[in-house]
Protein backbone atom coordinates (compact mmCIF):
# COMPACT_ATOMS: atom_id res chain seq x y z
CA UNK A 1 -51.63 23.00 136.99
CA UNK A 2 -54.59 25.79 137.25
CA UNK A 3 -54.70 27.72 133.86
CA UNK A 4 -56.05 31.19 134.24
CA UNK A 5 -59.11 31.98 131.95
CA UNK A 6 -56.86 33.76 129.40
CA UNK A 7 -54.91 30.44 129.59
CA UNK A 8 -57.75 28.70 128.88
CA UNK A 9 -58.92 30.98 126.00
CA UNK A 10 -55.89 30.56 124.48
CA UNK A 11 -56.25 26.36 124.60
CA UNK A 12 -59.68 27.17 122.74
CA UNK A 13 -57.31 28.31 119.92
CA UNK A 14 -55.00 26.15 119.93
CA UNK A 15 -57.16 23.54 119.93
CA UNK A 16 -59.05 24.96 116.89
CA UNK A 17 -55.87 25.87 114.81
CA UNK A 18 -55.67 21.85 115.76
CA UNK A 19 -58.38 20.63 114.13
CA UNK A 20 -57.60 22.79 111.10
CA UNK A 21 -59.42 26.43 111.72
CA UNK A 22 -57.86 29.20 110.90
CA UNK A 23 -56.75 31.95 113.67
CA UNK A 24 -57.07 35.72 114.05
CA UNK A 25 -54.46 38.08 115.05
CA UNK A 26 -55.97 38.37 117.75
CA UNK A 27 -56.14 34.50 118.93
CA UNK A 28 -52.30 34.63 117.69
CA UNK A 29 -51.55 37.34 120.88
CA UNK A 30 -53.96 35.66 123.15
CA UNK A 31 -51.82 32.38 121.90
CA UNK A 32 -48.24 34.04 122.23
CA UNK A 33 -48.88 35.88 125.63
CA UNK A 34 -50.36 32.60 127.67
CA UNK A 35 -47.25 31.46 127.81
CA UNK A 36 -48.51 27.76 126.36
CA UNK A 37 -47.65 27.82 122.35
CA UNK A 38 -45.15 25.75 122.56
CA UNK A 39 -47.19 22.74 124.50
CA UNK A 40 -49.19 19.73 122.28
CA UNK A 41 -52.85 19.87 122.51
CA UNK A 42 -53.05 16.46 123.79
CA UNK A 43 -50.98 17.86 127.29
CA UNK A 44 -53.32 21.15 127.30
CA UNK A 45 -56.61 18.66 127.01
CA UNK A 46 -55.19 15.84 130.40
CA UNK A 47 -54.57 19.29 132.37
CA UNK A 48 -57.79 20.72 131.53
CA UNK A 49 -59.25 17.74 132.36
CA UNK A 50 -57.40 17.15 135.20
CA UNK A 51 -57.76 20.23 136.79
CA UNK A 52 -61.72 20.18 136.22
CA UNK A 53 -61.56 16.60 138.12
CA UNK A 54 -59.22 17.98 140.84
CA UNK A 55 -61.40 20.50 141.74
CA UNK A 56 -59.29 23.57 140.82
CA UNK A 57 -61.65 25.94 138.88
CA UNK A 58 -63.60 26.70 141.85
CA UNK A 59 -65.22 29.77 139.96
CA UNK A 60 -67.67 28.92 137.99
CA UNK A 61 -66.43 31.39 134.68
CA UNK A 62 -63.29 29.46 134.82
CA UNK A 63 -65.16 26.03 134.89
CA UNK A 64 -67.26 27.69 131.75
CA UNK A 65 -64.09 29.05 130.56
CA UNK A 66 -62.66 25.17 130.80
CA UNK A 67 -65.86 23.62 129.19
CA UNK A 68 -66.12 25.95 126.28
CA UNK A 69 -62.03 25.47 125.52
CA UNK A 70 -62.48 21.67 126.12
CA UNK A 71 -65.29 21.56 123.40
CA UNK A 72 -63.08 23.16 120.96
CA UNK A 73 -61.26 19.49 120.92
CA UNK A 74 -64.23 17.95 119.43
CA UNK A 75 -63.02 14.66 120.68
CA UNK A 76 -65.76 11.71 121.33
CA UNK A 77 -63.60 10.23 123.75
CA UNK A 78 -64.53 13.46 126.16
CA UNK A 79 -68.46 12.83 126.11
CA UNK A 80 -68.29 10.58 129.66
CA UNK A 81 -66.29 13.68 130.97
CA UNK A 82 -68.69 16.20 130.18
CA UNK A 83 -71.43 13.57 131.55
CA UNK A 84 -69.97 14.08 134.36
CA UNK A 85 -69.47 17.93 134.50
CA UNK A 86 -73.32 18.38 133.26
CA UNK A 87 -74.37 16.25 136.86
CA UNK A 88 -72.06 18.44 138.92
CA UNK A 89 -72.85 21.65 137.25
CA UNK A 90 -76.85 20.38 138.02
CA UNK A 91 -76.36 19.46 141.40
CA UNK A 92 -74.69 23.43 141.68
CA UNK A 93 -77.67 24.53 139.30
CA UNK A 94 -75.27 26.69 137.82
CA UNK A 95 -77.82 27.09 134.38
CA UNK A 96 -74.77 29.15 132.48
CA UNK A 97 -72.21 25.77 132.95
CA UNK A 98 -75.18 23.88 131.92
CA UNK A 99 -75.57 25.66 128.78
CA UNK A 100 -72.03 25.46 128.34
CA UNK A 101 -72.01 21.84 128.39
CA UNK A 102 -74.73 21.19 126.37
CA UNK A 103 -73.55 22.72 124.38
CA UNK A 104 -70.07 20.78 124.22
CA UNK A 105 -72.60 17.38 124.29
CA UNK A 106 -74.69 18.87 121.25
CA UNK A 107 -71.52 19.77 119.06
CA UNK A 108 -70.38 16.03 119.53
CA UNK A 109 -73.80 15.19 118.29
CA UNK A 110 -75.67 13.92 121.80
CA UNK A 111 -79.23 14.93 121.41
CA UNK A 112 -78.80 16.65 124.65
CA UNK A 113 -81.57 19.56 123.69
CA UNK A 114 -85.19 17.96 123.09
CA UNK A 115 -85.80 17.67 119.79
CA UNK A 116 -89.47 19.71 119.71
CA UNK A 117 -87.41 22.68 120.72
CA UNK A 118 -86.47 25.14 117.60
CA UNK A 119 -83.25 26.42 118.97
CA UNK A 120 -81.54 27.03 122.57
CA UNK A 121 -80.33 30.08 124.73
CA UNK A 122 -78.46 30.53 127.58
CA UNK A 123 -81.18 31.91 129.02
CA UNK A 124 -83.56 29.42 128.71
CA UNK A 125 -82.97 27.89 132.19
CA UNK A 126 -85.73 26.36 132.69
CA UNK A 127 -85.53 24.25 129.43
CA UNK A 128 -81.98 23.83 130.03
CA UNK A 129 -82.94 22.43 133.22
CA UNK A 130 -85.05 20.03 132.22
CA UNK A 131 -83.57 19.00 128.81
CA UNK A 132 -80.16 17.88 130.98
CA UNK A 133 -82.05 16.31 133.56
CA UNK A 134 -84.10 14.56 130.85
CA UNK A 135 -80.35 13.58 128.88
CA UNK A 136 -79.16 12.32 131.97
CA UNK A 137 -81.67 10.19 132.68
CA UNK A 138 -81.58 8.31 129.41
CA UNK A 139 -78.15 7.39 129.62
């Protein structure tokens, strides 16, 4: 099943009311109107995931949209998937999915940015760039 990008903002909350967090009114709404509070995390993660692998978010906001929500899981178990992802979203040099992504990697604590670099942007493609291509290569 295809989740629209409000779906999939709403999974971002659920998943962090999951692990604990707090939620604003306003992530309550976005919550109540997508139509998905009564579904377990666990089932909202396998359909992200599965509908990332299928192929369904052809756009790349909602593949964004789908990596950002998925990193709200801060699971280990998802680091091979968003392997995976970073390659494709290289191959598509699509430097915003990238960033997203990294970031994802860098919250599970994969030294994904290089280390001689005092912070990251979004709009640092070029750096981006390289630091996945370099990540990728080492594992």
């Amino acid at each position: 099943m295809k989740l629209t990008k409000e779906q999939l903002d709403a999974c971002a909350y659920i998943f962090e009311k999951a692990n604990g967090n707090e939620t604003s009114q306003y992530e309550e709404k976005t919550i109540a109107e997508s139509g998905l509070k009564n579904l377990n995390p666990c089932e909202l993660k396998i359909q992200i995931i599965n509908g990332l692998n299928d192929g369904l978010y052809l756009d790349s906001k909602e593949r964004i949209s789908a990596y950002w929500a998925l990193s709200k899981v801060h699971d280990k178990n998802l680091i091979p998937n968003f392997r995976i992802w970073l390659k494709i979203e290289l191959e598509k040099q699509d430097s915003v999915a990238i960033y997203q992504l990294m970031i994802a990697l860098g919250n599970l604590e994969e030294a994904v940015f290089n280390k001689n670099r005092k912070g990251s942007a979004f709009n640092e493609t070029e750096l981006n760039l390289r630091d996945a291509e370099n990540y990728l290569k080492k594992i």
